[in-house]
Protein backbone atom coordinates (compact mmCIF):
# COMPACT_ATOMS: atom_id res chain seq x y z
CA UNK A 1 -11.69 54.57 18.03
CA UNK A 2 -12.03 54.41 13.94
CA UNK A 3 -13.24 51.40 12.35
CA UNK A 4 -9.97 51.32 10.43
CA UNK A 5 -7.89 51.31 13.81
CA UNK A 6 -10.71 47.75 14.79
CA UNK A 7 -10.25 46.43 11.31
CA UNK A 8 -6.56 46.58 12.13
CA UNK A 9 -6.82 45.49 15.54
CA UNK A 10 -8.78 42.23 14.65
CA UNK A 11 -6.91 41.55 11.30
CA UNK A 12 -3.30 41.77 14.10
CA UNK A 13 -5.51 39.08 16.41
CA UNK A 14 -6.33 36.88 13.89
CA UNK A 15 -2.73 36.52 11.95
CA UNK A 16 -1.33 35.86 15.36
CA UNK A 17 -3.21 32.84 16.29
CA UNK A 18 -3.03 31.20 12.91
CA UNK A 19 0.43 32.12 12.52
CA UNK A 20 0.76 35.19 10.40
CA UNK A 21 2.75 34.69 7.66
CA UNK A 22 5.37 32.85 9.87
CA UNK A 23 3.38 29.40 9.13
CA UNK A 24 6.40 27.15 7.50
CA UNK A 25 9.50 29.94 7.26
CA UNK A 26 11.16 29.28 10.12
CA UNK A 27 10.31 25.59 10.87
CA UNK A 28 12.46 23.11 8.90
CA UNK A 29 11.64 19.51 8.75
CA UNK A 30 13.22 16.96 11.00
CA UNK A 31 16.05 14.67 9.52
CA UNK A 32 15.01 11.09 8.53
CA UNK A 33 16.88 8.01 8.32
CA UNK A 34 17.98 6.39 5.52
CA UNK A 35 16.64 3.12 6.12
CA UNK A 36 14.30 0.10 4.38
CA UNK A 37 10.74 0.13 5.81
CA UNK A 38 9.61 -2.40 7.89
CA UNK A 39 6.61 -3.94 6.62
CA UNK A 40 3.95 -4.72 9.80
CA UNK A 41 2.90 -7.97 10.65
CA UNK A 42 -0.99 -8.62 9.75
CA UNK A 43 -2.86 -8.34 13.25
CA UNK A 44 -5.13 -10.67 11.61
CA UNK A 45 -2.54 -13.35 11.75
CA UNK A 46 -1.72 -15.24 14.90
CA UNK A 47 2.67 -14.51 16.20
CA UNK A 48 3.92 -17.98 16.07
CA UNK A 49 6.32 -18.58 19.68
CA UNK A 50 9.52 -20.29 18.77
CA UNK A 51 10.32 -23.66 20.20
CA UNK A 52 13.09 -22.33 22.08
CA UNK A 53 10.20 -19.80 23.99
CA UNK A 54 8.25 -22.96 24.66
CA UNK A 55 10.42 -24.87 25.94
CA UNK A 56 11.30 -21.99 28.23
CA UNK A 57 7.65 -21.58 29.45
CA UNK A 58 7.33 -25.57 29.99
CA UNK A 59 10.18 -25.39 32.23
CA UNK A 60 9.01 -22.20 34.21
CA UNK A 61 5.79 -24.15 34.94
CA UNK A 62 6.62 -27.75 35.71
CA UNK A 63 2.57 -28.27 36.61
CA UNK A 64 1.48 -26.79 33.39
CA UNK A 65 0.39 -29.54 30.58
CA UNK A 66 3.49 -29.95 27.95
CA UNK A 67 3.00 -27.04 25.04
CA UNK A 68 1.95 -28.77 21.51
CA UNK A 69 4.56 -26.88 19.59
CA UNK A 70 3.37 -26.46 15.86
CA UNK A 71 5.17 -26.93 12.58
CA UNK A 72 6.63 -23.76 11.52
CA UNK A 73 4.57 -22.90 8.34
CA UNK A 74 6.77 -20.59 5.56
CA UNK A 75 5.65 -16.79 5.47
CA UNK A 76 3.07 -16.29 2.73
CA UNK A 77 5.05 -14.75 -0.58
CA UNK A 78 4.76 -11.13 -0.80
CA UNK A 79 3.73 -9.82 -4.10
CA UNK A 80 6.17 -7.70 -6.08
CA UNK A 81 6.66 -6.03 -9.08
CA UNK A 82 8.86 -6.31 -11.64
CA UNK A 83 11.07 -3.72 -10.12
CA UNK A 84 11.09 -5.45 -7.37
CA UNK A 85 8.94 -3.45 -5.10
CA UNK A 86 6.38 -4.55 -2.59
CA UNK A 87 3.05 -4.58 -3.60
CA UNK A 88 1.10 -3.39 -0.44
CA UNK A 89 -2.64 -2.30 0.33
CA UNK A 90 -3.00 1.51 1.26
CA UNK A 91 -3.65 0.42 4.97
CA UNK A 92 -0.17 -0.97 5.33
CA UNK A 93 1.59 1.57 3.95
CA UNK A 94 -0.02 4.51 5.90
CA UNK A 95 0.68 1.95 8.82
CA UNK A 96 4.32 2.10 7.43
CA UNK A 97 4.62 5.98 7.07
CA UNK A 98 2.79 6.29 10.77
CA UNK A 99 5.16 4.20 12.03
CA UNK A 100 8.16 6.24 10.36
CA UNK A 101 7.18 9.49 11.42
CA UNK A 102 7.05 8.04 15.19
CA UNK A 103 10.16 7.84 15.08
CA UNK A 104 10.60 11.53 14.92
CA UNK A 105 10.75 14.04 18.11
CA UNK A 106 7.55 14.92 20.07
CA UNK A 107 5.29 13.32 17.49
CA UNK A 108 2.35 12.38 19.15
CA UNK A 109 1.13 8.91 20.35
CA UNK A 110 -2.65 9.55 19.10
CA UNK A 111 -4.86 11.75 17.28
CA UNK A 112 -3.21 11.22 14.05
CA UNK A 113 -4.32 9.91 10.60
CA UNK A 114 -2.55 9.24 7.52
CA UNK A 115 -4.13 8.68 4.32
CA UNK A 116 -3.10 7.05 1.09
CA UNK A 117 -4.26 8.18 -1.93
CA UNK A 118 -3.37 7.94 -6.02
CA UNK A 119 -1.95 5.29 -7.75
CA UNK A 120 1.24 4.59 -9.56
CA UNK A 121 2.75 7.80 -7.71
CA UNK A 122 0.67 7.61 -4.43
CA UNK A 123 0.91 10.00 -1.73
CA UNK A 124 0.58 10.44 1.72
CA UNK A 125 -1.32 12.84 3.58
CA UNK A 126 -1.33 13.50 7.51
CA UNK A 127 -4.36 15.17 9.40
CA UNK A 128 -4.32 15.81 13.42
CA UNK A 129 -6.90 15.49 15.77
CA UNK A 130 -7.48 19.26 17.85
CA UNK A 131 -4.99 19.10 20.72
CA UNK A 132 -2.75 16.17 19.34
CA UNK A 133 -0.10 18.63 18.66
CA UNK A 134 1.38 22.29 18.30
CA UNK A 135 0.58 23.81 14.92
CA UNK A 136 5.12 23.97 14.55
CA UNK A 137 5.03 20.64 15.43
CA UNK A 138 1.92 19.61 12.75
CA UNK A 139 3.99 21.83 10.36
CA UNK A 140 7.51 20.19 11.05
CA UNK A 141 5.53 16.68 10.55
CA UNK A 142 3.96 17.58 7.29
CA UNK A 143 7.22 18.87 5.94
CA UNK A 144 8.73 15.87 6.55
CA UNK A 145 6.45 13.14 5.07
CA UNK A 146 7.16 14.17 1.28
CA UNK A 147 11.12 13.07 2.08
CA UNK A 148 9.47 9.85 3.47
CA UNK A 149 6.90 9.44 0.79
CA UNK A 150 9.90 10.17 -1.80
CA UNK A 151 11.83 7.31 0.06
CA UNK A 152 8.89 4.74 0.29
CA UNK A 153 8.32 4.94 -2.93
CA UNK A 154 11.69 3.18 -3.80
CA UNK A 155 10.38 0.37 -1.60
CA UNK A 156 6.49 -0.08 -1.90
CA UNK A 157 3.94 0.24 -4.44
CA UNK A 158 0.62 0.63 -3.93
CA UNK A 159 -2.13 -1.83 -4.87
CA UNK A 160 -4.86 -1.52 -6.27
């Protein structure tokens, strides 16, 4: 066997498990809804029951001590611009783009990372633990968050 005919041989090996030059030509991004984000509650904060939920748990457990029902404080003012756009850290809004693209088909439940980066035009950027996912499926995910970066951008602004 020549060297030219191995040189061939392992080029053909190689091309096929990364993909040849089939990486994003058939693959088309999944469709996205046209729809506000949903900004995440902070985990930090404690989820205040409503007095309707208390009074449902008081009457579930007659021996339990009455529930001290607290004052329902007003949500803390979220900053905006003058556009009227959100003013949120990077954290949230990767935790808003992570939660978008779970909405899509056989996204998976772990092993993924989105980061925020830039300023006045941020970006997203999605990286994939080994094994999370299918290299189409990493491929149809990345396609995708540009459309939902372009989108979030109408909504949130990044601060700094």
């Amino acid at each position: 066997m020549s060297d030219e005919v191995k040189d061939a041989g392992l080029v053909a090996m190689i091309s096929s498990i990364l993909g040849g030059n089939k990486r994003a030509d058939n693959v088309a991004p999944p469709p996205l809804v046209e729809v506000p984000p949903i900004v995440p509650a902070d985990p930090a904060e404690p989820v205040e029951t409503s007095e309707t939920d208390a009074a449902a748990k008081a009457e579930s457990a007659p021996d339990a001590a009455p529930a001290t029902a607290k004052p329902a404080e007003p949500l803390a003012q979220i900053a905006t611009t003058r556009e009227g756009k959100r003013l949120l850290p990077a954290e949230a809004i990767a935790d808003l783009v992570l939660g978008e693209l779970r909405k899509l088909d056989n996204f998976p439940s772990s092993g993924v990372s989105v980061t925020v980066y830039g300023y006045r035009h941020w970006n997203a950027m999605l990286t994939f633990a080994p094994f999370s996912t299918s290299f189409q499926n990493a491929t149809r995910f990345r396609q995708a968050v540009p459309d939902l970066v372009f989108r979030l951008r109408r909504f949130v602004e990044l601060e700094i």
